[in-house]
Structures are given as structure tokens and as C-alpha cells.
PDB file of N, CA and C in Angstrom:
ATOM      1  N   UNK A   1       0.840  -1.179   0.000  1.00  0.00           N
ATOM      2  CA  UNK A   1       0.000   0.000   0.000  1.00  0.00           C
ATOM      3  C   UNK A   1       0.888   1.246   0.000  1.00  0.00           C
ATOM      4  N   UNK A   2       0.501   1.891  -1.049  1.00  0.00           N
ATOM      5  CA  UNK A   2       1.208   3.536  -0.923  1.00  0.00           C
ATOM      6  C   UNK A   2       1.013   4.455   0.154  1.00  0.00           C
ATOM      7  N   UNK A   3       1.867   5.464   0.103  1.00  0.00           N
ATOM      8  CA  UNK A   3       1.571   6.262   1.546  1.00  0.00           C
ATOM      9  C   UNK A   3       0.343   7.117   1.011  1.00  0.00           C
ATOM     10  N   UNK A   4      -0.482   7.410   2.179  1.00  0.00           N
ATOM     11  CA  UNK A   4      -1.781   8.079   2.077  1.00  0.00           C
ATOM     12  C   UNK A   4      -0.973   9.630   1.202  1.00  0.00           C
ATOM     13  N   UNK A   5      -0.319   9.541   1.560  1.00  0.00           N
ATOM     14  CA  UNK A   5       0.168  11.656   1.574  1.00  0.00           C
ATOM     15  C   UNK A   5       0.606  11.387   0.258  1.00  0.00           C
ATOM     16  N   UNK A   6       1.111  10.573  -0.677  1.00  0.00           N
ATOM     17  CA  UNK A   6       1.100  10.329  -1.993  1.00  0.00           C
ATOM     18  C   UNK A   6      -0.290   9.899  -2.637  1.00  0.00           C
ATOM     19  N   UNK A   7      -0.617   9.723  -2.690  1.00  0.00           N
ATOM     20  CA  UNK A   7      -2.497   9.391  -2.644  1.00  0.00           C
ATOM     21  C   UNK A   7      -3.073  10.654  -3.344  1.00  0.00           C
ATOM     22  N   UNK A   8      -3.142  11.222  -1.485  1.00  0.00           N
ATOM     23  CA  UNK A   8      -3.651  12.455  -1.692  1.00  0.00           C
ATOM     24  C   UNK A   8      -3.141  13.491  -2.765  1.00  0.00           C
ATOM     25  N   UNK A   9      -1.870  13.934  -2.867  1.00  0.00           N
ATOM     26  CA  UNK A   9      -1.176  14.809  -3.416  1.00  0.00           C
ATOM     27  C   UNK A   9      -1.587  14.471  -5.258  1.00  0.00           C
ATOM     28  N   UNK A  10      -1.637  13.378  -5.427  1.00  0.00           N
ATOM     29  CA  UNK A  10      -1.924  12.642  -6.885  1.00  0.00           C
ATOM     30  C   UNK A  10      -3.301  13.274  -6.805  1.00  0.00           C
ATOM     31  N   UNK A  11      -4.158  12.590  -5.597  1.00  0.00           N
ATOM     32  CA  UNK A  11      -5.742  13.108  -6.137  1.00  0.00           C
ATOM     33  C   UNK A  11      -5.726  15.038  -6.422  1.00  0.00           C
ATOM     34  N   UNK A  12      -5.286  15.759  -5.247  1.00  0.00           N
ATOM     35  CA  UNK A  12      -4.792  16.977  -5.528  1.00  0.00           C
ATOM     36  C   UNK A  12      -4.579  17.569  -6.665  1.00  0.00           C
ATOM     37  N   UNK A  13      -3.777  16.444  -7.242  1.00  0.00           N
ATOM     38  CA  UNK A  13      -3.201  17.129  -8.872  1.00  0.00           C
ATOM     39  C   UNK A  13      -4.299  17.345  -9.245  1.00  0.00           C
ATOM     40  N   UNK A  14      -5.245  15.933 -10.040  1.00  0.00           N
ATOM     41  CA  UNK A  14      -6.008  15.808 -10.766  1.00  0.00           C
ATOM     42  C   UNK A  14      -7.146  16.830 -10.818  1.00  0.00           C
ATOM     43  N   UNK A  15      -7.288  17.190  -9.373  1.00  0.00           N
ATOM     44  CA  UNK A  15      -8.367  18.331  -9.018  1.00  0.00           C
ATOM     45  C   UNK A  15      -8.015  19.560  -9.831  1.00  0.00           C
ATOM     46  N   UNK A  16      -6.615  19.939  -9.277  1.00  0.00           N
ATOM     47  CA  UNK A  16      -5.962  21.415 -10.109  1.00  0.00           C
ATOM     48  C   UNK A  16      -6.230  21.519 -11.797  1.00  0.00           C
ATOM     49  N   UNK A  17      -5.854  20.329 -12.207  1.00  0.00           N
ATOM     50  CA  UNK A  17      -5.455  20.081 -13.826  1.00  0.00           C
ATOM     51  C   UNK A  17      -6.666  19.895 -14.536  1.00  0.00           C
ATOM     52  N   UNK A  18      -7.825  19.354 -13.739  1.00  0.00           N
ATOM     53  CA  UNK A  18      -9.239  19.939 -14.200  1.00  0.00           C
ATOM     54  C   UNK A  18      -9.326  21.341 -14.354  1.00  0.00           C
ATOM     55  N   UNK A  19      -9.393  21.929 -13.022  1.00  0.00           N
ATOM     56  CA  UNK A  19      -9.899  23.081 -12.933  1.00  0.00           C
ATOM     57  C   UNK A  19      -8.979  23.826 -13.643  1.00  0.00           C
ATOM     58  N   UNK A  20      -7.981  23.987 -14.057  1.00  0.00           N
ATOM     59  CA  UNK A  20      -6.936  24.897 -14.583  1.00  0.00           C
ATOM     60  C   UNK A  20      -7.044  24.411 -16.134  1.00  0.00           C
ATOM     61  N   UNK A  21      -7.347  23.669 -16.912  1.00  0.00           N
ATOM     62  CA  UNK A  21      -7.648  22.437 -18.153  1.00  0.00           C
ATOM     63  C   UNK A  21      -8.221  23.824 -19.203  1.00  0.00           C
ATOM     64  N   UNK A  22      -8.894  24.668 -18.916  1.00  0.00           N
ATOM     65  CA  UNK A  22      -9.276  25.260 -19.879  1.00  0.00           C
ATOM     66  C   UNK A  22      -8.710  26.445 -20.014  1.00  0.00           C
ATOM     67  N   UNK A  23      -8.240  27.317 -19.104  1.00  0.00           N
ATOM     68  CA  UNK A  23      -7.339  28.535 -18.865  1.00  0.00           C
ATOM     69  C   UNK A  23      -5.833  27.775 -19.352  1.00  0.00           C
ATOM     70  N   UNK A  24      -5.764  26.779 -19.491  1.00  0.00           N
ATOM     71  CA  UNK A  24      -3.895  26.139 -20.165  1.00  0.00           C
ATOM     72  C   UNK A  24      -4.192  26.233 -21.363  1.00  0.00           C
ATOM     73  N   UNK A  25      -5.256  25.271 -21.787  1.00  0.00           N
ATOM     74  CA  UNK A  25      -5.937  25.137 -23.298  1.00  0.00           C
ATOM     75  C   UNK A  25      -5.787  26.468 -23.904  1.00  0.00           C
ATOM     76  N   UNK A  26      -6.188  27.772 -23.081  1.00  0.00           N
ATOM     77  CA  UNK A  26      -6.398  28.899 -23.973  1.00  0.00           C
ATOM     78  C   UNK A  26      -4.965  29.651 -23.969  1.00  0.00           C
ATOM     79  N   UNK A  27      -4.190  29.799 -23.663  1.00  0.00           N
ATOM     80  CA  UNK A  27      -3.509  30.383 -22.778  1.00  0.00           C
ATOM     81  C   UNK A  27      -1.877  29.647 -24.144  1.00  0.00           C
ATOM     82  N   UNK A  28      -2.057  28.214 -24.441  1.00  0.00           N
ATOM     83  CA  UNK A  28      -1.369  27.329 -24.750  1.00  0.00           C
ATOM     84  C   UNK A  28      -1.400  27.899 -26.210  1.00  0.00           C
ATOM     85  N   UNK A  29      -2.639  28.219 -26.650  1.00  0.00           N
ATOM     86  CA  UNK A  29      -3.134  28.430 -28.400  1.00  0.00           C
ATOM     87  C   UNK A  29      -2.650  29.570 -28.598  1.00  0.00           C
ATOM     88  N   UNK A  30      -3.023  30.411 -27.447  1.00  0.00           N
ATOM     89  CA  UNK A  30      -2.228  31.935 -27.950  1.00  0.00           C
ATOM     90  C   UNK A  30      -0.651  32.102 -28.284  1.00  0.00           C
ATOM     91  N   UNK A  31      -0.305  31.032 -27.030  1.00  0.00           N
ATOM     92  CA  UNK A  31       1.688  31.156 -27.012  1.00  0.00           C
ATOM     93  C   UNK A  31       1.849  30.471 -28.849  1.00  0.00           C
ATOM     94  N   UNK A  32       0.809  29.632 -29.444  1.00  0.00           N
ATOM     95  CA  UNK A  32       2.107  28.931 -30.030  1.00  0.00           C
ATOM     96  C   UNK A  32       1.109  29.469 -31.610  1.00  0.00           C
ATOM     97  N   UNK A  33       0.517  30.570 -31.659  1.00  0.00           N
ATOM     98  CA  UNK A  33      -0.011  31.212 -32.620  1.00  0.00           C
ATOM     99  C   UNK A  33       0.684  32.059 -32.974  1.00  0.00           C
ATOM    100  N   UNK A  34       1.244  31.625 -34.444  1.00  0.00           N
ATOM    101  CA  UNK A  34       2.251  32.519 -35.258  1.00  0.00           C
ATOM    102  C   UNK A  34       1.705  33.519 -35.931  1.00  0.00           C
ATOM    103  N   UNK A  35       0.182  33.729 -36.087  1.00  0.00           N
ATOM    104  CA  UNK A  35       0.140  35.136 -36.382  1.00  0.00           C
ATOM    105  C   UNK A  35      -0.258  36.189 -35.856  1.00  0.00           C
ATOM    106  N   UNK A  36      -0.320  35.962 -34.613  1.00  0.00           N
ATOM    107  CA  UNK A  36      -0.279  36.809 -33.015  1.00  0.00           C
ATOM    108  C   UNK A  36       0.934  37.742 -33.132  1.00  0.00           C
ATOM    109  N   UNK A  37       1.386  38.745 -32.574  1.00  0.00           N
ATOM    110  CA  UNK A  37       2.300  39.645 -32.525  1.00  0.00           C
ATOM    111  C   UNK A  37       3.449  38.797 -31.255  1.00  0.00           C
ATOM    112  N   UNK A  38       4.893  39.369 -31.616  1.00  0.00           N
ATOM    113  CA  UNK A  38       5.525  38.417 -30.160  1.00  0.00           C
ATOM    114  C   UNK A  38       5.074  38.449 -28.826  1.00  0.00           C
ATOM    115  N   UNK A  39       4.905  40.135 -28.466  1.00  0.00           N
ATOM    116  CA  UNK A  39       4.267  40.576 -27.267  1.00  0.00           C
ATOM    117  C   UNK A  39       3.651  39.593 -26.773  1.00  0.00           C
ATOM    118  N   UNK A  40       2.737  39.422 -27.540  1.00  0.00           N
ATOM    119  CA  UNK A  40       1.141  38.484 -26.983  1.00  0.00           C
ATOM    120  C   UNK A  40       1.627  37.481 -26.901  1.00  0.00           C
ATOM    121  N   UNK A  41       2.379  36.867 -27.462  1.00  0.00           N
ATOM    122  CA  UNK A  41       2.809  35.646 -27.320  1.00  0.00           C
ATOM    123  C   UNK A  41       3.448  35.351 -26.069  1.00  0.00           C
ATOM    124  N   UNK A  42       4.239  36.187 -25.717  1.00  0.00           N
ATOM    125  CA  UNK A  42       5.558  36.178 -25.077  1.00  0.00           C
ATOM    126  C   UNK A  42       4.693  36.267 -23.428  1.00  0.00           C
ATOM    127  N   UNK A  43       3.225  37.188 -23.288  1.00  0.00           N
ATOM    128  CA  UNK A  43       2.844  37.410 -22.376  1.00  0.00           C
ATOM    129  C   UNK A  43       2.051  36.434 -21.710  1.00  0.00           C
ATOM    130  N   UNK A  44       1.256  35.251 -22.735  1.00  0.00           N
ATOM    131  CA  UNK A  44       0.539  34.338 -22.466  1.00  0.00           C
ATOM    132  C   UNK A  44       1.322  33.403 -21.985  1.00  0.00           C
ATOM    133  N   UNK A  45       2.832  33.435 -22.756  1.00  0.00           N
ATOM    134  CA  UNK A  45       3.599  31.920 -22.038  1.00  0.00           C
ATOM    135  C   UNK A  45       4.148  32.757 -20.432  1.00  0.00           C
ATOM    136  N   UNK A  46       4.536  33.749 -20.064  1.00  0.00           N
ATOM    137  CA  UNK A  46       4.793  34.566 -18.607  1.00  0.00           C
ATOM    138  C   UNK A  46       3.332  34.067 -18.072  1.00  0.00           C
ATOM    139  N   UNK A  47       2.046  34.256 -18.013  1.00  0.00           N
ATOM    140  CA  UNK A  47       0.549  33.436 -17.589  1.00  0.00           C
ATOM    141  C   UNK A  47       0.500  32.259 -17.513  1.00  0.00           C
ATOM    142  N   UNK A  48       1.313  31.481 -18.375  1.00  0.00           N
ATOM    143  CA  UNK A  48       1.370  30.406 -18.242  1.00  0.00           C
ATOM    144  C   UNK A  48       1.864  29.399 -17.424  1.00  0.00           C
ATOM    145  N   UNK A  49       3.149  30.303 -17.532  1.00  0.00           N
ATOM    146  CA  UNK A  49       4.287  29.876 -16.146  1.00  0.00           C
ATOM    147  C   UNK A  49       3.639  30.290 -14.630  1.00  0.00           C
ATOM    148  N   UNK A  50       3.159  31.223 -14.684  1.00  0.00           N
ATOM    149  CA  UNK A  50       2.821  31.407 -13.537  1.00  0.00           C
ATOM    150  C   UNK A  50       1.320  30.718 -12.755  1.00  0.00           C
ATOM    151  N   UNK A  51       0.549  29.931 -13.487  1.00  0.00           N
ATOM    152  CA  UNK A  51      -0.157  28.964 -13.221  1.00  0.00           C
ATOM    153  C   UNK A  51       0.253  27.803 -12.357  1.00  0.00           C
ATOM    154  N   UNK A  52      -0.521  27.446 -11.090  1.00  0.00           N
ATOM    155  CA  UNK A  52       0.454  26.665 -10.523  1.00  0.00           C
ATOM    156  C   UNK A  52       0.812  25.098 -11.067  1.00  0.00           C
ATOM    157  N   UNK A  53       2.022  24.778 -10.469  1.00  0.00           N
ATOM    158  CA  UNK A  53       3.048  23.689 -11.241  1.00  0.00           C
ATOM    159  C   UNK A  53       1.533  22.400 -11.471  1.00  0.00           C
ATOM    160  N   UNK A  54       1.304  22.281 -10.290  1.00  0.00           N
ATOM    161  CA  UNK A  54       0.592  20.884 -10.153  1.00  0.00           C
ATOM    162  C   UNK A  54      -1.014  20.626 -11.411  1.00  0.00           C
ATOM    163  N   UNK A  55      -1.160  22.035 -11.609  1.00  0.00           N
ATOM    164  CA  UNK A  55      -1.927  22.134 -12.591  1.00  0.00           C
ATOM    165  C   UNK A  55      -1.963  21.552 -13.673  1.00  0.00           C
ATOM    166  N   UNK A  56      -0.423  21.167 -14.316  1.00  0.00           N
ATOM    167  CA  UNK A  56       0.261  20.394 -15.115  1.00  0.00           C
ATOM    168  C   UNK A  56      -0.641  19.176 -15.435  1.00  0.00           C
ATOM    169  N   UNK A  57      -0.950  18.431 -16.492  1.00  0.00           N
ATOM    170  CA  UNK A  57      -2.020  17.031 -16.708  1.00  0.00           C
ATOM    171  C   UNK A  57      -0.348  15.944 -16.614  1.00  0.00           C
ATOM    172  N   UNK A  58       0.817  16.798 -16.819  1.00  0.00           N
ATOM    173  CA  UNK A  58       1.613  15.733 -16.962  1.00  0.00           C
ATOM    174  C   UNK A  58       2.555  15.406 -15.283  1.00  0.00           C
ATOM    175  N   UNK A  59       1.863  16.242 -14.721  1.00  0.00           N
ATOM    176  CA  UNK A  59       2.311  15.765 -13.341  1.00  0.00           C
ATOM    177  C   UNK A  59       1.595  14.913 -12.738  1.00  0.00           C
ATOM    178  N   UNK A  60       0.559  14.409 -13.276  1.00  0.00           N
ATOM    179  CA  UNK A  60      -0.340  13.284 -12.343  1.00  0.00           C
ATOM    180  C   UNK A  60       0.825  12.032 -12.869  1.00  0.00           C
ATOM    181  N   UNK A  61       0.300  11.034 -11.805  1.00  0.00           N
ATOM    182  CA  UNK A  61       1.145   9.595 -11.862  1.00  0.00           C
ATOM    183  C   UNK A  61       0.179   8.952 -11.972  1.00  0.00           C
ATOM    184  N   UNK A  62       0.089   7.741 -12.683  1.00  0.00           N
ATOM    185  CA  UNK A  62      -1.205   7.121 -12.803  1.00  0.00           C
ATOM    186  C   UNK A  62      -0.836   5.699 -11.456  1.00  0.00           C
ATOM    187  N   UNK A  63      -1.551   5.636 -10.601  1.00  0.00           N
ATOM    188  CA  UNK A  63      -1.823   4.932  -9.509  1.00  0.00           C
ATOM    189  C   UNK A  63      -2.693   3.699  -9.202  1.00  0.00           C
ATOM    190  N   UNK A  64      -2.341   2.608  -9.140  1.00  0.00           N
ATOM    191  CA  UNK A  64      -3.581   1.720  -8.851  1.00  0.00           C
ATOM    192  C   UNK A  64      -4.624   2.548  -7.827  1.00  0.00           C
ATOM    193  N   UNK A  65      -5.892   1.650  -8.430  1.00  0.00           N
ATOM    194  CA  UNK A  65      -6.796   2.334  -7.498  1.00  0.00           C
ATOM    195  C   UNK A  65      -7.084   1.628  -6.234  1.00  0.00           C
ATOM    196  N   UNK A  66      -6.494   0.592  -6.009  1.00  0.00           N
ATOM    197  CA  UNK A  66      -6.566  -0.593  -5.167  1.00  0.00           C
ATOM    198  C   UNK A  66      -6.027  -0.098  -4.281  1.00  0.00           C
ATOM    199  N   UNK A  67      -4.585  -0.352  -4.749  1.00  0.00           N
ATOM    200  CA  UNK A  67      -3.303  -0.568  -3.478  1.00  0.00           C
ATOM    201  C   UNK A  67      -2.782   1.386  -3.571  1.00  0.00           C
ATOM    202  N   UNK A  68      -2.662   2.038  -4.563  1.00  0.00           N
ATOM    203  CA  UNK A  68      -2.171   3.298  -4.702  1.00  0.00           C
ATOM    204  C   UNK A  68      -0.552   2.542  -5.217  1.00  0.00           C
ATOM    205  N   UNK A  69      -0.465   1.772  -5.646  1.00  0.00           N
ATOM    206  CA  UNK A  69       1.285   1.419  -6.562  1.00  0.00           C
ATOM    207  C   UNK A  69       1.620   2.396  -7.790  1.00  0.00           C
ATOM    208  N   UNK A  70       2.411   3.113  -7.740  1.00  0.00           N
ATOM    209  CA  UNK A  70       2.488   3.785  -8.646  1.00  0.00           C
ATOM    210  C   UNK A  70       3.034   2.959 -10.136  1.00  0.00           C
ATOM    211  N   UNK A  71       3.929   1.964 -10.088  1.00  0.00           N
ATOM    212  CA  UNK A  71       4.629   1.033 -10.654  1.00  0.00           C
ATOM    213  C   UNK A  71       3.503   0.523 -11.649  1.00  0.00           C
ATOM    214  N   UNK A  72       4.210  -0.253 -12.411  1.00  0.00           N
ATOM    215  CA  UNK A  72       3.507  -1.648 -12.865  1.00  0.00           C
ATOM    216  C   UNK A  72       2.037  -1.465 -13.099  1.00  0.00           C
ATOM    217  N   UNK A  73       1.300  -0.304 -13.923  1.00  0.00           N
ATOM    218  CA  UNK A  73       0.214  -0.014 -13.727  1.00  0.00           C
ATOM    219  C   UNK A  73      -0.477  -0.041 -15.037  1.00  0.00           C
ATOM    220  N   UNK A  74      -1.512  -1.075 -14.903  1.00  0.00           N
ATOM    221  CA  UNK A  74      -2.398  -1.280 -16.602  1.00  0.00           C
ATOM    222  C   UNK A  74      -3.264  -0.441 -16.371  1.00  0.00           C
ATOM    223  N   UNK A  75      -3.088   0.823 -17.798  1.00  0.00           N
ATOM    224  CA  UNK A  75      -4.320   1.490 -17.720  1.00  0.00           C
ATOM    225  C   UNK A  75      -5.434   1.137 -18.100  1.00  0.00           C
ATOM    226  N   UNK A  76      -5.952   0.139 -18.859  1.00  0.00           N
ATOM    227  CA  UNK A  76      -6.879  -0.987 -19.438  1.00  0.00           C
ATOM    228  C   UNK A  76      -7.880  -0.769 -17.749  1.00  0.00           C
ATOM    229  N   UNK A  77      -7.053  -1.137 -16.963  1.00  0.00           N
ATOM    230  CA  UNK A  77      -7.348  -1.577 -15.612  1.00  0.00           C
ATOM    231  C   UNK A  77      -7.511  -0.918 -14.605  1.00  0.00           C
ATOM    232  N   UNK A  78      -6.788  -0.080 -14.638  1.00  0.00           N
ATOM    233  CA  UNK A  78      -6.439   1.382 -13.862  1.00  0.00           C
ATOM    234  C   UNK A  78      -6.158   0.381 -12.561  1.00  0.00           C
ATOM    235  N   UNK A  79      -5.366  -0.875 -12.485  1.00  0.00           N
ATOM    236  CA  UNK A  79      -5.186  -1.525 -11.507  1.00  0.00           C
ATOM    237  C   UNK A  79      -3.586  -1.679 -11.634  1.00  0.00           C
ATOM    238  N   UNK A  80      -2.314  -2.269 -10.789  1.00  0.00           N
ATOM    239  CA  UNK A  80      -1.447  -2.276 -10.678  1.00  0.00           C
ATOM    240  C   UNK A  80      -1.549  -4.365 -10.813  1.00  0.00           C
ATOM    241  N   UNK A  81      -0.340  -4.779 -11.310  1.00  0.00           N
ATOM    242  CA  UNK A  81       0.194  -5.763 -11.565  1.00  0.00           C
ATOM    243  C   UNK A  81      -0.588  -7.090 -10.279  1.00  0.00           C
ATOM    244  N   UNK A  82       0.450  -6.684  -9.170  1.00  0.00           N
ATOM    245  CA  UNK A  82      -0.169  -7.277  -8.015  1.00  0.00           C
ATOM    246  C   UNK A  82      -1.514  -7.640  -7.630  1.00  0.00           C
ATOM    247  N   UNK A  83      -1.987  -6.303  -7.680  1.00  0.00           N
ATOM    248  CA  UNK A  83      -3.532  -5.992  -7.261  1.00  0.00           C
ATOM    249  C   UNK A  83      -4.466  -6.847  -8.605  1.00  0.00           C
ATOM    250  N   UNK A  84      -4.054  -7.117  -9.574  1.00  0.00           N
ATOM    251  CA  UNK A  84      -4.732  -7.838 -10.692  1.00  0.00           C
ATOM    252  C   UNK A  84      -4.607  -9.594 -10.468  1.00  0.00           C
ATOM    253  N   UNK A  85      -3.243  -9.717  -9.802  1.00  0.00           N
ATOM    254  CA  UNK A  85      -3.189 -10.838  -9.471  1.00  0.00           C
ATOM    255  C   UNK A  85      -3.507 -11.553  -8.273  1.00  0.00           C
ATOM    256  N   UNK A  86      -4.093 -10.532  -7.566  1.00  0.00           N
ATOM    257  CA  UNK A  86      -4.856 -10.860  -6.456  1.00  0.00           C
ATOM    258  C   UNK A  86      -6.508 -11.256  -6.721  1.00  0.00           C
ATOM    259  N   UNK A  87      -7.031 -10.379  -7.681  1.00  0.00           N
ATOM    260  CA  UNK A  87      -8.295  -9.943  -7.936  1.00  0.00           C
ATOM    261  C   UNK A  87      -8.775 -11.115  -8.769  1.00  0.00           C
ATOM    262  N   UNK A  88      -7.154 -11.256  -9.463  1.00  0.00           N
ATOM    263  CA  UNK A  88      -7.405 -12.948 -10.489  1.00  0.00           C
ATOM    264  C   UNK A  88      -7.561 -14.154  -9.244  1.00  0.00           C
ATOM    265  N   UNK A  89      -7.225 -14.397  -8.727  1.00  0.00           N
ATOM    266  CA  UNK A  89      -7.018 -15.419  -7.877  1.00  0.00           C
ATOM    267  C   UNK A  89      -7.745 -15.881  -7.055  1.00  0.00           C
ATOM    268  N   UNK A  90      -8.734 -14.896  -6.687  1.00  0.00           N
ATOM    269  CA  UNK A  90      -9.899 -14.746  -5.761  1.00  0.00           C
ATOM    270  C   UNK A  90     -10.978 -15.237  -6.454  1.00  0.00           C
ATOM    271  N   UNK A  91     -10.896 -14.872  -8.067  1.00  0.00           N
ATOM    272  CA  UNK A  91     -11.828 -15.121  -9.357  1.00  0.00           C
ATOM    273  C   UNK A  91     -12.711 -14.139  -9.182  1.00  0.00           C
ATOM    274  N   UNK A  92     -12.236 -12.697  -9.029  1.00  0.00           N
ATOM    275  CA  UNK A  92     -13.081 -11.418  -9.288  1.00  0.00           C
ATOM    276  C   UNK A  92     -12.972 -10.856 -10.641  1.00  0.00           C
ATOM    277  N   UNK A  93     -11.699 -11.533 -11.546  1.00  0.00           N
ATOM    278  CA  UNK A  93     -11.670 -11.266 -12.965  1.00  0.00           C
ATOM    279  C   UNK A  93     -12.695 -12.083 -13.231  1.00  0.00           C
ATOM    280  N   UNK A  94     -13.790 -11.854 -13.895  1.00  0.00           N
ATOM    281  CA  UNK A  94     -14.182 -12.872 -15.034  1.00  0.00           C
ATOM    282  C   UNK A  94     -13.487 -13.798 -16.340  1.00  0.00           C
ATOM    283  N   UNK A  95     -12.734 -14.934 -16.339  1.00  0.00           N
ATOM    284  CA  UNK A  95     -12.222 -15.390 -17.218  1.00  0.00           C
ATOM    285  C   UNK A  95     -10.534 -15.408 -17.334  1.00  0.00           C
ATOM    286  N   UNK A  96     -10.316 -14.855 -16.565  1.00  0.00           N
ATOM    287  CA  UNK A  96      -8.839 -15.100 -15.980  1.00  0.00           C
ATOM    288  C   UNK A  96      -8.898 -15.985 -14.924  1.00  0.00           C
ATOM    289  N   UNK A  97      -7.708 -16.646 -15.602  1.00  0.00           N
ATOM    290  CA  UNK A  97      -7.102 -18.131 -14.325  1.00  0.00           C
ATOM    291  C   UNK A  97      -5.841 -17.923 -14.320  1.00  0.00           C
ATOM    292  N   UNK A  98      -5.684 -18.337 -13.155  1.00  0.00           N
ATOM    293  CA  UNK A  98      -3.531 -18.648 -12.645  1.00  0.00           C
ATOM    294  C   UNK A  98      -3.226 -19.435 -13.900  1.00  0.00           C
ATOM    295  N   UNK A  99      -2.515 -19.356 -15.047  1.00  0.00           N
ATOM    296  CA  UNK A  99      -1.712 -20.018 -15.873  1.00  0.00           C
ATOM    297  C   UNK A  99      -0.526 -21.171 -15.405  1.00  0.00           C
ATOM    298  N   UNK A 100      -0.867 -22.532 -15.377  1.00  0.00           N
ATOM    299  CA  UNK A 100       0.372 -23.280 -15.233  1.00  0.00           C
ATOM    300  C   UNK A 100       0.840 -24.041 -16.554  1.00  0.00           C
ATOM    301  N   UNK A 101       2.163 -24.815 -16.756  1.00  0.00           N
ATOM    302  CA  UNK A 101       2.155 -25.481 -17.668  1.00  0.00           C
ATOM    303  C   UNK A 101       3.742 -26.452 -17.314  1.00  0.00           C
TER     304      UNK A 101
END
């Protein structure tokens, strides 16, 4: 199990990077619009930067939702390696079995 305070801080992100998702979007089109004057350009990416970090969509970590493993994580599944092979084993997958041979 992951530490709660990594957890949280991940769920945190996701909250920011919503709410900030459309002010980046706009903000993003202006910086990289070549027939904008530099000024404008130059002023939207200074707005940009100054948006906070966590706002970022590329700072989230994708996390099992089980255990919180940051590792080893199928997004198919949004489950971590372990936690799938637990879930298999119990027979909470439908149609997955332990493989022997």
C-alpha cells in the first residue's frame, strides 16, 4: 500500500489540472499562434508559467486504485500488476485463471 500523503497529493493534482484544463488550453493556443504579434505571445507563455506547477495534466502519476502502486500499472485496468493478481485469484476477474504449464 502507498503512503496516504502520496495518494492524496496525486488526487490533488487531478483536481488542479481539471480546474486549470481550460485557462492552459487557452492560454497554450495563444503562445504557439504565429500570427499573433511576439508581445502576446511572449505574455501568455509569462501566464502560463505562472499557473500553478501541479496544474500540469503531466504531473499526475497514474496509480492503482486498489493498493495506490504507482509502478507496474495497466491502464486498461487502472489496476497495478499485483492488485490484478490478487483480484485474479480470488476469481473477481471474469475469465482469468492462474496459468500453469
Amino acid at each position: 500500500m502507498a503512503k496516504k500523503s502520496s495518494i492524496e497529493t496525486n488526487n490533488k493534482r487531478r483536481k488542479l489540472a481539471k480546474a486549470y484544463a481550460g485557462k492552459r488550453a487557452r492560454l497554450k493556443e495563444i503562445a504557439r499562434d504565429r500570427s499573433l504579434p511576439m508581445e502576446e505571445r511572449f505574455a501568455a507563455q509569462l501566464k502560463l508559467s505562472e499557473l500553478p506547477r501541479n496544474s500540469a495534466p503531466s504531473r499526475i502519476r497514474n496509480r492503482c486504485e486498489v493498493s495506490g502502486r504507482p509502478r507496474a500499472f495497466y491502464r486498461k485496468l487502472k489496476m497495478s500488476r499485483i492488485a490484478l493478481r490478487e483480484y485474479a485469484l480470488n476469481g473477481a476477474v471474469p475469465g482469468m485463471v492462474k496459468s500453469s504449464w
